[in-house]
Protein backbone atom coordinates (compact mmCIF):
# COMPACT_ATOMS: atom_id res chain seq x y z
CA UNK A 1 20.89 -0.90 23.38
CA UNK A 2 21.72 2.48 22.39
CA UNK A 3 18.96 4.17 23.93
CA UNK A 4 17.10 7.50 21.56
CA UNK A 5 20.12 10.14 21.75
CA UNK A 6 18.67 13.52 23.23
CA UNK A 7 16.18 14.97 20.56
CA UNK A 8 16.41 11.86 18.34
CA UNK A 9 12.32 10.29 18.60
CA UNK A 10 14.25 6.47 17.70
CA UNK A 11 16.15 3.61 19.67
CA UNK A 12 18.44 1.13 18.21
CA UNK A 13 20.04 -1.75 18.85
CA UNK A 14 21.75 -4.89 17.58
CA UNK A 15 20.56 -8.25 18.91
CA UNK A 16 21.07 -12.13 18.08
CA UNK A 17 25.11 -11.72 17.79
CA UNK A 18 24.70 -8.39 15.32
CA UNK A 19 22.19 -10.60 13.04
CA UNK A 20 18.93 -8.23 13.62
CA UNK A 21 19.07 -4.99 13.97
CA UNK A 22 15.71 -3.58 16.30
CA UNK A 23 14.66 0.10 15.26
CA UNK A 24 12.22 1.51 17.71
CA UNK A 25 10.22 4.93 16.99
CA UNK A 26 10.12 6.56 19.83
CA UNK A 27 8.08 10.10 20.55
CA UNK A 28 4.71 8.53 21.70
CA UNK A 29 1.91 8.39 21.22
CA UNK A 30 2.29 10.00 18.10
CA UNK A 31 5.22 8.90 16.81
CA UNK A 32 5.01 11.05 14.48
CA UNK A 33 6.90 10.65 10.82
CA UNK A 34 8.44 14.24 10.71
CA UNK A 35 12.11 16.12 9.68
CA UNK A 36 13.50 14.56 13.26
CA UNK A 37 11.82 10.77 12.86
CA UNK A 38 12.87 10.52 9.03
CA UNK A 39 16.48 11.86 9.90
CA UNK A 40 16.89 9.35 12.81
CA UNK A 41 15.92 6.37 10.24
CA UNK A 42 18.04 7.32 7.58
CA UNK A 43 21.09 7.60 9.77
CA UNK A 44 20.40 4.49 11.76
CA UNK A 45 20.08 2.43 8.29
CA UNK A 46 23.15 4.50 7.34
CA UNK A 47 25.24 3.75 10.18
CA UNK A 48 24.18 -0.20 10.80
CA UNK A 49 23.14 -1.54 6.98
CA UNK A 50 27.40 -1.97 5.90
CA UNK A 51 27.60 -4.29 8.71
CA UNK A 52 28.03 -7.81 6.71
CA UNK A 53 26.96 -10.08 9.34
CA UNK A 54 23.43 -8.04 9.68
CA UNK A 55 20.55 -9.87 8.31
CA UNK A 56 17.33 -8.38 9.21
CA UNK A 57 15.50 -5.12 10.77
CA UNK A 58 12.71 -4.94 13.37
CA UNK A 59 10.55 -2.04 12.96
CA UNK A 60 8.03 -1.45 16.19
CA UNK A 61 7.43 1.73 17.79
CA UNK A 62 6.47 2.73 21.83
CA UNK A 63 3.74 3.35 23.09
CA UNK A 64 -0.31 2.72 21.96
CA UNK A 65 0.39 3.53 18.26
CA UNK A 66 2.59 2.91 15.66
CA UNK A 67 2.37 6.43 13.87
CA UNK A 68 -0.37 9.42 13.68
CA UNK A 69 1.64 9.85 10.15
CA UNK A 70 3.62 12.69 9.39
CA UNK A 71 3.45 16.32 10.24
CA UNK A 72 0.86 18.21 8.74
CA UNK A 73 2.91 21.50 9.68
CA UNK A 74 5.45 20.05 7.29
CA UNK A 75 3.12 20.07 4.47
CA UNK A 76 2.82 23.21 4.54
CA UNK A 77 4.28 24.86 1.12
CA UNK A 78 7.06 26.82 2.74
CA UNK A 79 8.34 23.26 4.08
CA UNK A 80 6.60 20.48 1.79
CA UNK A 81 9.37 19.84 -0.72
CA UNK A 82 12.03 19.70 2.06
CA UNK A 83 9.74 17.04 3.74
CA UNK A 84 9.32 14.75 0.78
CA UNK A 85 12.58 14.84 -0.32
CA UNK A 86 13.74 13.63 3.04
CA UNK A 87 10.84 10.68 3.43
CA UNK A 88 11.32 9.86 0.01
CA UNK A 89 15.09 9.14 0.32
CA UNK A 90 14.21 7.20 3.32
CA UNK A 91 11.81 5.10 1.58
CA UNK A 92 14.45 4.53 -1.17
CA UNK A 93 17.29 3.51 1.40
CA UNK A 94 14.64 0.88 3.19
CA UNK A 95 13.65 -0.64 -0.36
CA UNK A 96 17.16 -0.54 -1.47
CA UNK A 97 18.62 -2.79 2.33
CA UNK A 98 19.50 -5.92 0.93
CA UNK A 99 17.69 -7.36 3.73
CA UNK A 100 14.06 -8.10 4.61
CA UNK A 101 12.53 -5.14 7.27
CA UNK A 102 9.91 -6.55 9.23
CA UNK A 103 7.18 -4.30 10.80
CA UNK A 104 5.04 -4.68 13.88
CA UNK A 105 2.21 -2.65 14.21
CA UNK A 106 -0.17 -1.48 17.28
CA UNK A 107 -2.94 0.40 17.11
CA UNK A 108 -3.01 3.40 14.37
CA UNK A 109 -0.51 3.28 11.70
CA UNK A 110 -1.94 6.19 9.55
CA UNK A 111 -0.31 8.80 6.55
CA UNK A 112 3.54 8.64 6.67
CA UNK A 113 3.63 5.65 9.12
CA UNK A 114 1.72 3.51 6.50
CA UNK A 115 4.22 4.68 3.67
CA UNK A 116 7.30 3.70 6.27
CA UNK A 117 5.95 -0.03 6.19
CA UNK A 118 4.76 0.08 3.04
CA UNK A 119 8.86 -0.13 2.32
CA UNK A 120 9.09 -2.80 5.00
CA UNK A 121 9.10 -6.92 3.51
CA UNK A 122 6.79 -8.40 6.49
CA UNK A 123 3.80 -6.71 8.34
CA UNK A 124 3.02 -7.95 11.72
CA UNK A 125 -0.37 -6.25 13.25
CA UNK A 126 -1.63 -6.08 16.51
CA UNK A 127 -5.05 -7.05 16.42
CA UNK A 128 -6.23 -3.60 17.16
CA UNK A 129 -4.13 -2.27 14.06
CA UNK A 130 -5.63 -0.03 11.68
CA UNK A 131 -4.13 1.55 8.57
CA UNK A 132 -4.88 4.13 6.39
CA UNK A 133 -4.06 7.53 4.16
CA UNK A 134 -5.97 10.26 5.48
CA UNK A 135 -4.05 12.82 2.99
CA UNK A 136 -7.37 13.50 0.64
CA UNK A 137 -9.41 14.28 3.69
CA UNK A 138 -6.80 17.64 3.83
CA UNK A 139 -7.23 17.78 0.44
CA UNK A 140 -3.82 16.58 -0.36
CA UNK A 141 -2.64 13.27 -1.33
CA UNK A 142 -0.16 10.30 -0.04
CA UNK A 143 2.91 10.52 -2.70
CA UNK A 144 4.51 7.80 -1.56
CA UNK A 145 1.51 5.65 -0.80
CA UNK A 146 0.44 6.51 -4.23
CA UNK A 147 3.28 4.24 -5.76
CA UNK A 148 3.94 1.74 -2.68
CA UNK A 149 0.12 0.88 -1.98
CA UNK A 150 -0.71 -0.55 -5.86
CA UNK A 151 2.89 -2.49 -5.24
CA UNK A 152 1.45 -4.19 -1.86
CA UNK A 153 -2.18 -4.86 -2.43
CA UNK A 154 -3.30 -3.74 -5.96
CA UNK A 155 -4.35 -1.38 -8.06
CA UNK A 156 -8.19 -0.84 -7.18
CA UNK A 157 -7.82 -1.48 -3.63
CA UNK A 158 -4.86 1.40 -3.05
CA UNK A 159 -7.29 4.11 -4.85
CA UNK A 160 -10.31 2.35 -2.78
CA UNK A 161 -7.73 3.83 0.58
CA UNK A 162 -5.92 6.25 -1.16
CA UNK A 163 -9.58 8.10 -2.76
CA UNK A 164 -11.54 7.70 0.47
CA UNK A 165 -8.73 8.38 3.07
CA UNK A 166 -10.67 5.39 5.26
CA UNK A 167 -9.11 2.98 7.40
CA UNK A 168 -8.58 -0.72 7.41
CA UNK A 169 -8.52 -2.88 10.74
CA UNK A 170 -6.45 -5.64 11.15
CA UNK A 171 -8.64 -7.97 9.41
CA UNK A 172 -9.27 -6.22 6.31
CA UNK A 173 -5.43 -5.49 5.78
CA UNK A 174 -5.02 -9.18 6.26
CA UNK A 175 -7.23 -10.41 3.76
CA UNK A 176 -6.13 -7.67 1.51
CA UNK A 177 -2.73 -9.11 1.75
CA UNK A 178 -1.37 -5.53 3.02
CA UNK A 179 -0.61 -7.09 6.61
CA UNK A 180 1.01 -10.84 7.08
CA UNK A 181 0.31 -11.62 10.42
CA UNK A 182 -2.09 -10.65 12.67
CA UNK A 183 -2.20 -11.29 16.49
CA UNK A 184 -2.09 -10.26 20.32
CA UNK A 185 2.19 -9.84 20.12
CA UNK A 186 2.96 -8.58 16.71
CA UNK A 187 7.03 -8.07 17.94
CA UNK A 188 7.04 -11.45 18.97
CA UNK A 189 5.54 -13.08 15.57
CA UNK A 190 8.29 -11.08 14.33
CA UNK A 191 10.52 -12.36 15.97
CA UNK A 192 9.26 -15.99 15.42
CA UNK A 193 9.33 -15.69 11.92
CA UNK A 194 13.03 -14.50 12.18
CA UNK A 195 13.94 -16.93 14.39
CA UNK A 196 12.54 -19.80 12.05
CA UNK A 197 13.05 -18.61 8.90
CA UNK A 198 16.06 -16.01 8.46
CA UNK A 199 18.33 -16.81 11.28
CA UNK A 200 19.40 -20.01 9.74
CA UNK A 201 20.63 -18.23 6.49
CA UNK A 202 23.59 -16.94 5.08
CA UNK A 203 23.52 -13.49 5.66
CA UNK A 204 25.44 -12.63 1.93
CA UNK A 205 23.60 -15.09 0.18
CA UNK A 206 20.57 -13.65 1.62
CA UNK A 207 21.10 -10.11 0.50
CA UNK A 208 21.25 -11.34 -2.82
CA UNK A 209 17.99 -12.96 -2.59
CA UNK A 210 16.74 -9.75 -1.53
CA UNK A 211 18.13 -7.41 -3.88
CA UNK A 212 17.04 -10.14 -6.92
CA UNK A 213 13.13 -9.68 -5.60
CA UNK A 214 12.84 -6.31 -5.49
CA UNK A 215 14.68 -4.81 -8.40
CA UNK A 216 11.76 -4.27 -10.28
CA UNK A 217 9.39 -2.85 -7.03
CA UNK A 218 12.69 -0.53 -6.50
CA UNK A 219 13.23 0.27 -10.02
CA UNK A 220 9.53 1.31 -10.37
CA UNK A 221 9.16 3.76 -6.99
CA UNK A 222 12.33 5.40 -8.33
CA UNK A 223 11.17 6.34 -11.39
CA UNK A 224 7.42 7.10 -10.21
CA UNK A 225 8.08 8.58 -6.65
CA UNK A 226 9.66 11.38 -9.19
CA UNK A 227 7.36 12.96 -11.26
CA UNK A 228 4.65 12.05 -8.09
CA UNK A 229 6.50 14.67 -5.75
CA UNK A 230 6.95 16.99 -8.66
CA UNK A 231 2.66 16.75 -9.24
CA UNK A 232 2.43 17.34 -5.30
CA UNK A 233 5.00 20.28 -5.18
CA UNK A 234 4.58 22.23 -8.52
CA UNK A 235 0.89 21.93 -8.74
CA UNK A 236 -1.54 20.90 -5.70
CA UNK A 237 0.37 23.32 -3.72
CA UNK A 238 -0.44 25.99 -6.22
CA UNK A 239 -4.21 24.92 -5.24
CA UNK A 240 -6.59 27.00 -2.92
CA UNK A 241 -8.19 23.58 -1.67
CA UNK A 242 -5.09 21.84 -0.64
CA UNK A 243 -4.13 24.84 1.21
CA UNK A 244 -6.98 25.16 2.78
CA UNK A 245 -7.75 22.11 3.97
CA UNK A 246 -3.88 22.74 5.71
CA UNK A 247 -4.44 25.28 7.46
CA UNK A 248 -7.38 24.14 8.55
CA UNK A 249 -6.28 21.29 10.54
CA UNK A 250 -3.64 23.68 11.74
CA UNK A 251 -6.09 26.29 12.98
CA UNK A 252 -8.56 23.38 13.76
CA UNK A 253 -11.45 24.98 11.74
CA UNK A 254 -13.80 23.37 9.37
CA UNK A 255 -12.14 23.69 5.92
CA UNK A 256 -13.94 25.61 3.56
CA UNK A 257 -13.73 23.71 -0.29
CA UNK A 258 -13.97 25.83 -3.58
CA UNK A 259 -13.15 22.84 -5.48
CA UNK A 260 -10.18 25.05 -7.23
């Protein structure tokens, strides 16, 4: 294992003979989907996804909960496009892998963390799992869940999360067909479903597979995630609302809406 460098909230490793690659966040129990998280993905899938014998990634993260979501700090205007520019590459490098990510989820997997395995092929949930885009309680809004979410489970039911900024528990996501799996070991039903159904493959003629199924979901963020970050950037920051609701979570206050 090559255990979470100092500073760096992630742990990876190879397993199964350099077949699966294991990705662990690591800065509990937030885990929180910030400048230091998103740069420790992106270099991990930019250091192990060349390997040619490598034919799936386990996502799971320490501790109680998969992710709080990102940084609200780092929404902040002076730091927002520098944020979104670095989760959105991130999200572009997981749905380009010519492999199939698999997540396993515990407990809350809220804002950014639900936009991380939104880009993921295979959810997993912990029976205690809950999901959800909080953004429009802040009075912002989830760019990336905002193309992803429609992709996974719909058109109505993404603005049903994505206008109320509710939750849904393990259950719901299931039935919504947002979550796979869901049970007391979500690693392990990983794991079995690697085990039985991609360890037997070719590993090449598997990343052809996977490339051939998601040109058109990658094609589509690429050319939406766009002109989404430029709507969030160039005019809801220019809001008073959005800022406002900001700072106050910041300065834990009660925000105060002008509806401007």
């Amino acid at each position: 294992m090559n255990g979470a460098q100092a500073n760096t909230p992630l742990k990876s490793w190879l397993e199964r003979d350099g077949r699966l690659l294991r990705l662990r966040l690591a800065s509990p129990k937030a885990n929180l989907i910030d400048a230091a998280m998103i740069g420790a993905l992106d270099k991990a899938l930019s250091e192990y996804l060349p390997a040619p014998g490598l034919s799936c990634i386990l996502l799971d993260a320490e501790g109680p909960h998969f992710s709080f979501g990102a940084s609200v700090e780092e929404h902040l205007p002076e730091h927002c496009a520098a944020m979104l520019a670095g989760l959105h590459d991130l999200l572009l490098r997981m749905l380009e892998a010519p492999l199939p990510i698999l997540a396993a989820v515990r407990g809350q997997c809220l804002g950014g963390g639900l936009e991380v395995v939104c880009a993921a092929s295979q959810i997993f949930a912990a029976s205690d799992a809950r999901f959800g885009q909080p953004e429009i309680k802040l009075a912002v809004f989830a760019p990336a869940a905002s193309c992803l979410l429609p992709e996974r489970i719909g058109q109505s039911r993404a603005e049903d999360l994505l206008f109320s900024g509710r939750s849904l528990d393990a259950g719901e996501a299931l039935e919504a067909g947002l979550v796979q799996h869901v049970g007391d070991d979500p690693e392990q039903a990983a794991l079995d479903w690697y085990e039985t159904h991609i360890e037997p493959l070719s590993a090449s003629s598997l990343r052809y597979a996977v490339r051939a199924a998601r040109m058109q979901v990658l094609e589509r963020f690429r050319d939406k995630i766009a002109r989404v970050e430029q709507l969030y950037t160039n005019e809801l920051m220019t809001s008073h609302d959005a800022l406002e609701g900001l700072n106050a979570f910041v300065e834990k206050r009660k925000a105060s809406w002008t509806h401007n």
